[in-house]
Every structure is written in structure tokens, then in C-alpha cells.
C-alpha atoms as a PDB file:
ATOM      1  CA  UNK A   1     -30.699  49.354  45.820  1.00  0.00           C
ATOM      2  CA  UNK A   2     -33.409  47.593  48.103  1.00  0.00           C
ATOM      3  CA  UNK A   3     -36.148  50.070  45.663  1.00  0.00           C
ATOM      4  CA  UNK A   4     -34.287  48.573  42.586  1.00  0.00           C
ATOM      5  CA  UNK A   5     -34.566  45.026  43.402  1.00  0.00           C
ATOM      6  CA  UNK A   6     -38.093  45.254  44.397  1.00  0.00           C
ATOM      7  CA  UNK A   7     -38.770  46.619  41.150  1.00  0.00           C
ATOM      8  CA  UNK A   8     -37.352  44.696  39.267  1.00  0.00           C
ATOM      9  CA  UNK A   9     -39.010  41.259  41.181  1.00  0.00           C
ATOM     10  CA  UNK A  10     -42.534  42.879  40.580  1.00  0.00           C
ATOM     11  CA  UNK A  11     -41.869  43.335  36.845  1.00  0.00           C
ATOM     12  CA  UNK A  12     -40.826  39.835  36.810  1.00  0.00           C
ATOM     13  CA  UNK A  13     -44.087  38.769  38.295  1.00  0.00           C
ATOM     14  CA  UNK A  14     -46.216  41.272  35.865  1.00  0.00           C
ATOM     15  CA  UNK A  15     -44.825  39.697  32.974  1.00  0.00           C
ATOM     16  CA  UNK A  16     -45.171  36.394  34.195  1.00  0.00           C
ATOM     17  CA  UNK A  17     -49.288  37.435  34.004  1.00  0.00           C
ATOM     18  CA  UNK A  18     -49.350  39.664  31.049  1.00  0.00           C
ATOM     19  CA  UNK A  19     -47.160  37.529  28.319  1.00  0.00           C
ATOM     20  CA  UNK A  20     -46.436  33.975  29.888  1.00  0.00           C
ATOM     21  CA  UNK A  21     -45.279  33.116  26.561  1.00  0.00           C
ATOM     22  CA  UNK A  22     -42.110  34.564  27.378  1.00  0.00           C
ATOM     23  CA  UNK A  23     -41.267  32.152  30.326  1.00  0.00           C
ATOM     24  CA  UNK A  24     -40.640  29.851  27.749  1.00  0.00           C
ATOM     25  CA  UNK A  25     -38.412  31.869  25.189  1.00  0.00           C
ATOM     26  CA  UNK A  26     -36.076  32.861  28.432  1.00  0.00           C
ATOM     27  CA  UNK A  27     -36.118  29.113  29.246  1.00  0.00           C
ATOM     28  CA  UNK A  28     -35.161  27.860  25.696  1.00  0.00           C
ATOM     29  CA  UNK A  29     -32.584  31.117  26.084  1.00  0.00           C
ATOM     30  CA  UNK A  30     -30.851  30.174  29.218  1.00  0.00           C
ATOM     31  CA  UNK A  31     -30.836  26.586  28.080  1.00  0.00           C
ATOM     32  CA  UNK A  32     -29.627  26.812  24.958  1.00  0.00           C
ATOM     33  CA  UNK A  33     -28.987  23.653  22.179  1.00  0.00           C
ATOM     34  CA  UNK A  34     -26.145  21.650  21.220  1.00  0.00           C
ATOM     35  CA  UNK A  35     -25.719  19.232  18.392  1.00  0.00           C
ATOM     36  CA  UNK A  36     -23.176  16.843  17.492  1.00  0.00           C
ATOM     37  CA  UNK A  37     -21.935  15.875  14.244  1.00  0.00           C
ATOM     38  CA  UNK A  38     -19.945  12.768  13.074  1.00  0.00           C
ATOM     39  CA  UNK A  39     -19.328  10.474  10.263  1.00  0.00           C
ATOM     40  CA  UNK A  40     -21.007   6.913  10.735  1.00  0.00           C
ATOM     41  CA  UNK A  41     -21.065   4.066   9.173  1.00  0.00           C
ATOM     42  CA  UNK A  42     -23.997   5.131   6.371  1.00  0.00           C
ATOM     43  CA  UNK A  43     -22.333   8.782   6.598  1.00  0.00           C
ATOM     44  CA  UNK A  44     -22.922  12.109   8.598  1.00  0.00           C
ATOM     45  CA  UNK A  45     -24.861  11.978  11.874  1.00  0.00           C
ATOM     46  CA  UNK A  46     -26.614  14.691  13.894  1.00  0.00           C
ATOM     47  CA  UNK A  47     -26.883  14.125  17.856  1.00  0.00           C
ATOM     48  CA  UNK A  48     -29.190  16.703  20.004  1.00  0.00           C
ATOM     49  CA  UNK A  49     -28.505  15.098  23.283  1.00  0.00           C
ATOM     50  CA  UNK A  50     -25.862  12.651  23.870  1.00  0.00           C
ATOM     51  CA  UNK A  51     -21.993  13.985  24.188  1.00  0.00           C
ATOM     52  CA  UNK A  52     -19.369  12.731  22.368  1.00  0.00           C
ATOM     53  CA  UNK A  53     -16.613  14.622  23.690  1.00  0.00           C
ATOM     54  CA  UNK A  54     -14.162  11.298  24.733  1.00  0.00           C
ATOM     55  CA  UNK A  55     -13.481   7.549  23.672  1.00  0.00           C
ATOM     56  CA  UNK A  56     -16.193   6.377  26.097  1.00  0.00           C
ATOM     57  CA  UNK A  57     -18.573   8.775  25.201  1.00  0.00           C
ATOM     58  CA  UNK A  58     -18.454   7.154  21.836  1.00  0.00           C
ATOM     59  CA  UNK A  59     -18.941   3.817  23.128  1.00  0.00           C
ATOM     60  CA  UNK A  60     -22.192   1.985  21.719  1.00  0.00           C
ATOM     61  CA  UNK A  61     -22.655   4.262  18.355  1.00  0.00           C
ATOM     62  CA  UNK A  62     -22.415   3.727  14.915  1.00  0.00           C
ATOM     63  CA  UNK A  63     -18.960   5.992  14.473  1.00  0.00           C
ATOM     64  CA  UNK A  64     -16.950   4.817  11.486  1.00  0.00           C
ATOM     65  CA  UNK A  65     -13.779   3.408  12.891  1.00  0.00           C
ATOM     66  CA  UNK A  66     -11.550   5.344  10.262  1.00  0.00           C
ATOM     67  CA  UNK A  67     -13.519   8.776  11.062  1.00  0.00           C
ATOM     68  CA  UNK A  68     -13.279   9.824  14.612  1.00  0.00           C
ATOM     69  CA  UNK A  69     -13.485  13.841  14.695  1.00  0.00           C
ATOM     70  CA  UNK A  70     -16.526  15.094  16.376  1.00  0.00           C
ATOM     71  CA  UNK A  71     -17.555  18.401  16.221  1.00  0.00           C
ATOM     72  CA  UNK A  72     -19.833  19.946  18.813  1.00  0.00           C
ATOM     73  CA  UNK A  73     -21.926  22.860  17.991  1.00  0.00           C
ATOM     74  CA  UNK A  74     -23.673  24.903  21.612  1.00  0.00           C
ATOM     75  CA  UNK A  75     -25.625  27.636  21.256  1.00  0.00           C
ATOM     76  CA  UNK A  76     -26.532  29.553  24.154  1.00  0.00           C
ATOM     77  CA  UNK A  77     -24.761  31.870  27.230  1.00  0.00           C
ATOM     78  CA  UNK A  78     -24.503  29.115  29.893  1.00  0.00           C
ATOM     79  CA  UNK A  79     -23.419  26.466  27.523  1.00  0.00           C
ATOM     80  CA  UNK A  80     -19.688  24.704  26.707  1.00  0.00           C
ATOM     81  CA  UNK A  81     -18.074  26.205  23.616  1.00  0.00           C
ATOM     82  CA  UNK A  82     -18.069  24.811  20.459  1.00  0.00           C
ATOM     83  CA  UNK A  83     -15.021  22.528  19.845  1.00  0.00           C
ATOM     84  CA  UNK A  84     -13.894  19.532  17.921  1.00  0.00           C
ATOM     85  CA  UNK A  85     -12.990  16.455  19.644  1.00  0.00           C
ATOM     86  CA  UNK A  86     -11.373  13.736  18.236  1.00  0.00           C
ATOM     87  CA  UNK A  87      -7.850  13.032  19.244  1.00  0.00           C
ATOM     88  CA  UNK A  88      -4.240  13.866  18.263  1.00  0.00           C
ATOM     89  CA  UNK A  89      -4.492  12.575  15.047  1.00  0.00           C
ATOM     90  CA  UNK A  90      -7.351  15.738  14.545  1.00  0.00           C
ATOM     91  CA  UNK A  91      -4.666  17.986  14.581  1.00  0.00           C
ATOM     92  CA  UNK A  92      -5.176  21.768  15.405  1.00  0.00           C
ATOM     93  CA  UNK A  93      -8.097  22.524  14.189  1.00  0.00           C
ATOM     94  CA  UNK A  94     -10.490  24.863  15.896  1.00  0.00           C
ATOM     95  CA  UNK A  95     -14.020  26.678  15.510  1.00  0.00           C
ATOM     96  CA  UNK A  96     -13.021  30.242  14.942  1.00  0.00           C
ATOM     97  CA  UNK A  97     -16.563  31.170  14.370  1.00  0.00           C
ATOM     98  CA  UNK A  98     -19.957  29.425  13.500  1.00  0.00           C
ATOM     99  CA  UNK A  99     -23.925  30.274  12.784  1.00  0.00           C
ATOM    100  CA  UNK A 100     -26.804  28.916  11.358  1.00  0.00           C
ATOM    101  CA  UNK A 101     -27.521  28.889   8.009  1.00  0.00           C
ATOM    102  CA  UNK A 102     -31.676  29.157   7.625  1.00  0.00           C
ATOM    103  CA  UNK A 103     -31.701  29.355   4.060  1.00  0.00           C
ATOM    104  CA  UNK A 104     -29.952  25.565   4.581  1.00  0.00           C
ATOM    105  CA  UNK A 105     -32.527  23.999   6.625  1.00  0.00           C
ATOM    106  CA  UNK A 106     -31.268  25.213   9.874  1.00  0.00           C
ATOM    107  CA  UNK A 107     -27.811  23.915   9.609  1.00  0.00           C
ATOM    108  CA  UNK A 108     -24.764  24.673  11.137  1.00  0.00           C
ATOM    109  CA  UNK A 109     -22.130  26.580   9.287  1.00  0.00           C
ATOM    110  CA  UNK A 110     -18.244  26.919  10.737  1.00  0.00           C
ATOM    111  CA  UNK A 111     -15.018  29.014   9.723  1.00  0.00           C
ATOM    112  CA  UNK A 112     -12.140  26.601  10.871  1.00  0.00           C
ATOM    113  CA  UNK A 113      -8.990  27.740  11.616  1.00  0.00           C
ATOM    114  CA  UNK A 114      -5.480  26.089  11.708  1.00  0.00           C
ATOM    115  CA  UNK A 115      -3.951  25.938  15.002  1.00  0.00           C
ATOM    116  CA  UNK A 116      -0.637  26.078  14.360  1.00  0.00           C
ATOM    117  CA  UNK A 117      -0.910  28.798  11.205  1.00  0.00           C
ATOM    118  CA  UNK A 118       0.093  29.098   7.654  1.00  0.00           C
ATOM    119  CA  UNK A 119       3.112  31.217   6.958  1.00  0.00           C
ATOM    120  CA  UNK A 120       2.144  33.748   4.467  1.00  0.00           C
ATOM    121  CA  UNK A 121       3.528  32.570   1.487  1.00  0.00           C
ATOM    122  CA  UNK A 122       1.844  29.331   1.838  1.00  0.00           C
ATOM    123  CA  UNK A 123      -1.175  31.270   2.378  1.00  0.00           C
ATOM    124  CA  UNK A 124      -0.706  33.524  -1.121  1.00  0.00           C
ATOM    125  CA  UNK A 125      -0.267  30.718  -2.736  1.00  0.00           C
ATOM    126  CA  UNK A 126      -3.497  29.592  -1.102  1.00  0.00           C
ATOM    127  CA  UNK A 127      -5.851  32.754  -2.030  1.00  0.00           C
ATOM    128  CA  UNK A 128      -4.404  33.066  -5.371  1.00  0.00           C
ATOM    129  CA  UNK A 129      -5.169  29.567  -6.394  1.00  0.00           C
ATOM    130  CA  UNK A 130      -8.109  29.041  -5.381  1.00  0.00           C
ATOM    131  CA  UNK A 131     -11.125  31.496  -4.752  1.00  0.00           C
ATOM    132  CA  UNK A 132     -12.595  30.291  -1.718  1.00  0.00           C
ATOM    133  CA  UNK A 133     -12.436  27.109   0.755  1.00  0.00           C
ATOM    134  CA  UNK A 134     -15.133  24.875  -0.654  1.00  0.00           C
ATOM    135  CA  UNK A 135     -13.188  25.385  -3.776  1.00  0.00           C
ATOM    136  CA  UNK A 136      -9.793  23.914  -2.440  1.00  0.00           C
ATOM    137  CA  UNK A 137     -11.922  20.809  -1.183  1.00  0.00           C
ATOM    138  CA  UNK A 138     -13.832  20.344  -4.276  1.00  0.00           C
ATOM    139  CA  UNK A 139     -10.490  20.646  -6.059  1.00  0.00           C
ATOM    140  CA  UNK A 140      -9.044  18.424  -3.757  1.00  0.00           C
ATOM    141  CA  UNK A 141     -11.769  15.334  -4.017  1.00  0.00           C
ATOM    142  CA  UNK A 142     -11.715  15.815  -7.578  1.00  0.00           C
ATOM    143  CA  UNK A 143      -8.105  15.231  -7.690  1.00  0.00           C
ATOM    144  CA  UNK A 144      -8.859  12.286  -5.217  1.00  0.00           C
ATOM    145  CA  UNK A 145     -11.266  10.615  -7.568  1.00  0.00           C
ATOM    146  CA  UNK A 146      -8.482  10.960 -10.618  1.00  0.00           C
ATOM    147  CA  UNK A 147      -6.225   8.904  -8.346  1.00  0.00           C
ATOM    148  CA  UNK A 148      -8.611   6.417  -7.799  1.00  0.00           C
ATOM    149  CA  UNK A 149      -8.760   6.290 -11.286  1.00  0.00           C
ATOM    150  CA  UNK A 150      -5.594   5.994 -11.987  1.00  0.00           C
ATOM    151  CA  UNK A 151      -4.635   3.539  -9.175  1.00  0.00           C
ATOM    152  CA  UNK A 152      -7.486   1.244 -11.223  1.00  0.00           C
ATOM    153  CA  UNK A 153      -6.113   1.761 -14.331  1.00  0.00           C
ATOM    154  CA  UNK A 154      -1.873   1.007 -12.934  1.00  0.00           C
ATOM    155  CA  UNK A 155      -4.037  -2.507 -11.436  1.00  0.00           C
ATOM    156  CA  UNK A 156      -5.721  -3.357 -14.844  1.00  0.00           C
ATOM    157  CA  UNK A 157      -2.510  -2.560 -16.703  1.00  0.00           C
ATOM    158  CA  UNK A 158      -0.123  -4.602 -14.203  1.00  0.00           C
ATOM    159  CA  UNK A 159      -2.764  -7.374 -14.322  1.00  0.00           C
ATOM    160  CA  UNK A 160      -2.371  -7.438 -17.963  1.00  0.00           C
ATOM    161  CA  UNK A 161       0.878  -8.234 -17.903  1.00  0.00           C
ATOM    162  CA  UNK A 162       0.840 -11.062 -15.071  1.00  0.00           C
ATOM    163  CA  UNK A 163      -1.891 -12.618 -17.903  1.00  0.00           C
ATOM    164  CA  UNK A 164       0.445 -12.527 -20.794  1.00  0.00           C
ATOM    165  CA  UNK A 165       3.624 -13.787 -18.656  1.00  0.00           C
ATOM    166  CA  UNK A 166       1.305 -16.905 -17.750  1.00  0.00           C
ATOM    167  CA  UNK A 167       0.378 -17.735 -21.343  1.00  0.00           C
ATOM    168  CA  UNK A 168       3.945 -17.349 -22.059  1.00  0.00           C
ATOM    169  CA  UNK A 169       4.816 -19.624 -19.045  1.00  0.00           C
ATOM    170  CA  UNK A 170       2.106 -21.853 -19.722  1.00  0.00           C
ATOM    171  CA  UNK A 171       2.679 -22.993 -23.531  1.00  0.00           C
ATOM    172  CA  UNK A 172       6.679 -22.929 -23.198  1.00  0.00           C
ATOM    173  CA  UNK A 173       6.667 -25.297 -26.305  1.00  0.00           C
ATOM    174  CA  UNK A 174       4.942 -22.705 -27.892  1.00  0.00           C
ATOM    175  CA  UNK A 175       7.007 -19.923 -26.955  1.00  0.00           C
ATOM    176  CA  UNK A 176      10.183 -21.324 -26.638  1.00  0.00           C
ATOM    177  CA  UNK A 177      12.182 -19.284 -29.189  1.00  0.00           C
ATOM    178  CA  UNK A 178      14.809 -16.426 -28.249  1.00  0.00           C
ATOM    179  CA  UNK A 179      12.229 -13.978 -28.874  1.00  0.00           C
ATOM    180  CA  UNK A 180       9.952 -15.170 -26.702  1.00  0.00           C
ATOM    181  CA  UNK A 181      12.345 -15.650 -23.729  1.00  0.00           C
ATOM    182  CA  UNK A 182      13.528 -11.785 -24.265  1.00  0.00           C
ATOM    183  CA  UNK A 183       9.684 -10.236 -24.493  1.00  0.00           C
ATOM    184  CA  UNK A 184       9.412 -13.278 -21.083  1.00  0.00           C
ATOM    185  CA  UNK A 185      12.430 -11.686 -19.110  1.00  0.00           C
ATOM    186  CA  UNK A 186      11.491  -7.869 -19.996  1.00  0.00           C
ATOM    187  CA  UNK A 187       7.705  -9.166 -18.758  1.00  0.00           C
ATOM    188  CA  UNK A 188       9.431  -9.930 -15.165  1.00  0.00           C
ATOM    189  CA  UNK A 189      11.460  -6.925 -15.274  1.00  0.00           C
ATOM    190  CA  UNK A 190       8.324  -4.837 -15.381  1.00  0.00           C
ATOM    191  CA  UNK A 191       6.055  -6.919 -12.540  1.00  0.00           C
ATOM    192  CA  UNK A 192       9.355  -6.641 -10.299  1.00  0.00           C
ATOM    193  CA  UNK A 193       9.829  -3.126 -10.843  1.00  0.00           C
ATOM    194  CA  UNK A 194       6.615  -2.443 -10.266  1.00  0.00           C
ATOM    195  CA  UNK A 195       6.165  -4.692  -6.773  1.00  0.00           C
ATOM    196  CA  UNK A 196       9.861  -2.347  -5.928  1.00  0.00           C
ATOM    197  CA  UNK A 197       7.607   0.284  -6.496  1.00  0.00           C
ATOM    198  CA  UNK A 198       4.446  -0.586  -4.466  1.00  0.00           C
ATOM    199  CA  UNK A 199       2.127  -0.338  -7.520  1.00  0.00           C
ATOM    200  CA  UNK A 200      -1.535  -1.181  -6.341  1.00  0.00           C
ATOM    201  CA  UNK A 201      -1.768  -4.826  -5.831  1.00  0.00           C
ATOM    202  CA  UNK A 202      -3.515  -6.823  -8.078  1.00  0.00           C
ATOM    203  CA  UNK A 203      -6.258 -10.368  -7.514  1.00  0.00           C
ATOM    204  CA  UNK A 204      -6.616 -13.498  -9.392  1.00  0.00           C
ATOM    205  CA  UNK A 205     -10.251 -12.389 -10.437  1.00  0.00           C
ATOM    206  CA  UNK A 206      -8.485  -9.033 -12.578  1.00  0.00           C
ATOM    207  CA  UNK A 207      -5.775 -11.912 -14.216  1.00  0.00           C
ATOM    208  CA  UNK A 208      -8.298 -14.281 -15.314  1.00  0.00           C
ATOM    209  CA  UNK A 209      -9.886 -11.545 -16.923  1.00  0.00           C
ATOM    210  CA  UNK A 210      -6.989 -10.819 -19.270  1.00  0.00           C
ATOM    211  CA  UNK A 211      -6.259 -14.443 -19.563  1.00  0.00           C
ATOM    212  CA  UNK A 212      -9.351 -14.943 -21.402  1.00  0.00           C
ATOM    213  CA  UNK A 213      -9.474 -11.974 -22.972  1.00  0.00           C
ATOM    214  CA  UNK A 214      -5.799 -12.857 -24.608  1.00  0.00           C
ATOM    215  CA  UNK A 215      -6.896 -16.577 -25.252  1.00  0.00           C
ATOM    216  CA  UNK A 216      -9.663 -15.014 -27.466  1.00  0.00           C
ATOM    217  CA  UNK A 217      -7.366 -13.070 -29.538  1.00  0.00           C
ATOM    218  CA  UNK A 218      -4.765 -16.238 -30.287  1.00  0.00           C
ATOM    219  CA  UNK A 219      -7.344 -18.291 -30.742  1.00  0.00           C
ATOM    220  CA  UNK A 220      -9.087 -15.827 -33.420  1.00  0.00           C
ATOM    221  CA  UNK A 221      -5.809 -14.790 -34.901  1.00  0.00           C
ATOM    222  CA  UNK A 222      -5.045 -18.945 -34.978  1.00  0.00           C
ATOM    223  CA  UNK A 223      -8.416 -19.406 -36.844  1.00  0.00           C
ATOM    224  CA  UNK A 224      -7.868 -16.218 -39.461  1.00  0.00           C
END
């Protein structure tokens, strides 16, 4: 054993002579890397140094208020494993696996995993619908966007009709026939049913809009 040891120690020492440059690859080795990722306030951030791992880690960075998670990324023997922090409100994901991607500049890859597990008919439904992960989430923000969409378009609409009640409300001389008080009572029934509903709110700027938009057609329809 004693023989062994030796050995080995004057190996050590030879190599430290006859390729130094390899001092340096074991240190980088044995010290390993770890970078941080998180969403600030312009968008993603990469940290080499600083740990982010709890609230007061956090404290003094640009980390967007509505984006918490923080995933750490360690490569190396001696170092912490990879993990996301964040809080409850992360749920259970985890890092089942990760590597680095050269062909992307070096970046970190991941395979996630659900802590708590899919049952496996919520899973078939998952693999038959959709070909791989990035697919789901580009299905999923493109879905995201159409209800942004819509939500704009339910505001413009609702906003409409706030502008014709007013014109109706405004020029009761005008519109003072039965008619007019029906089309003015259905006009209510709609904006209540849709405040009942918690349609997307809507601002003065949006009813103005309409309200000159509609002035322009009576007042052309007036003049033809």
C-alpha cells in the first residue's frame, strides 16, 4: 500500500513538470461552473457567480416581481445539484436531466419532469397531440396570443356599445320614441350582462373613440 501511494505522489509530481497545463484542467474539473437563470425585468438573465437559491438571495436584482423561478445549472463532481428554486407556487418541477448544447452557443439544455406525474391517459393524450414539448408550448403561446386577441376585440366591441348608449342618452329629444327606448334598454341589458360576466374592462380613451367615430356617421348620413 505504502509502494502504491508513493507511486502514485511521484507521478503526481512528474506530471506537474512534464504537462503543467493539466494543473489547470483538474482545477477547472474539481471546481466546476454554475449558472443561474431568471426572468428580469428586460427578460432572461444569466448569473455565473451569485446564488439565488432563497428570497434574500434575490434581494438587490432586477427579478421581475411576477416571475420568481430560478433555475440553477452546476456542472462538476463536488458541486450542488441542479435544481429550481422558486417557491410553492413553482410547483413540482424538477431537472431530470440537463447538458450543454454547443451547437447553441454553449447553452444549457434541461428535460423537466413533473413531480407529482401524469396518469397515463393524460399522458396519451399528450404524445398523440402533440409531437414533442416545444411543440405543446409553441401551441400553447399561440393560443395565448389568440386570447389576447380576442380579449381586445370583447373590449372594442363592449366599448362600442357604451358609445352608442351615450349618444342615445345624450340627445333624448332625439331619441325619444318607443323604438329608441327598446334598442336603449336591450343596450343596458348587454353592458350588464357582460359586467355579470367579467368581460375585459373597458377606458374612457376606447369610448371616445367610438363616440366620434358614430358622430361621423350621423352627421354624414344627416348631410346625405
Amino acid at each position: 500500500m505504502a509502494f502504491f501511494l508513493t507511486f502514485v505522489g511521484v507521478m503526481i509530481l512528474l506530471s506537474g513538470f512534464v504537462i503543467p497545463h493539466r494543473w489547470a484542467q483538474l482545477y477547472r474539473w474539481l471546481k466546476g461552473s454554475r449558472r443561474t437563470y431568471y426572468i428580469g425585468q428586460d427578460g432572461l438573465v444569466t448569473c455565473f457567480h451569485k446564488k439565488l437559491r432563497t428570497p434574500v438571495d434575490r434581494v438587490g436584482i432586477d427579478m421581475n416581481p411576477n416571475n420568481q423561478g430560478v433555475i440553477e445549472i452546476n456542472h462538476g463532481q463536488f458541486r450542488h445539484s441542479s435544481a429550481i428554486y422558486g417557491g410553492c407556487h413553482i410547483g413540482p418541477w424538477k431537472i431530470s436531466k440537463y447538458w450543454r448544447w454547443e451547437s447553441w452557443d454553449g447553452d444549457d439544455c434541461l428535460s423537466l419532469t413533473d413531480g407529482h406525474g401524469l396518469r397515463a391517459d393524460i399522458a396519451l393524450q399528450m404524445i398523440n397531440a402533440y409531437p414533442s414539448l416545444q411543440a405543446m408550448l409553441d401551441r400553447i403561446a399561440e393560443q395565448d396570443m389568440d386570447l389576447q386577441i380576442s380579449l381586445l376585440s370583447r373590449r372594442e366591441y363592449r366599448s362600442a356599445i357604451v358609445a352608442i348608449l351615450k349618444i342615445i342618452d345624450d340627445d333624448k329629444q332625439k331619441y325619444r320614441s318607443r323604438a329608441a327606448g327598446n334598442i336603449r334598454a336591450c343596450l343596458e341589458d348587454l353592458i350588464g350582462m357582460a359586467r355579470f360576466q367579467g368581460e375585459p374592462e373597458i377606458t374612457d380613451t376606447l369610448v371616445l373613440k367610438w363616440l366620434n367615430e358614430f358622430k361621423e356617421v350621423i352627421v354624414k348620413d344627416v348631410k346625405d
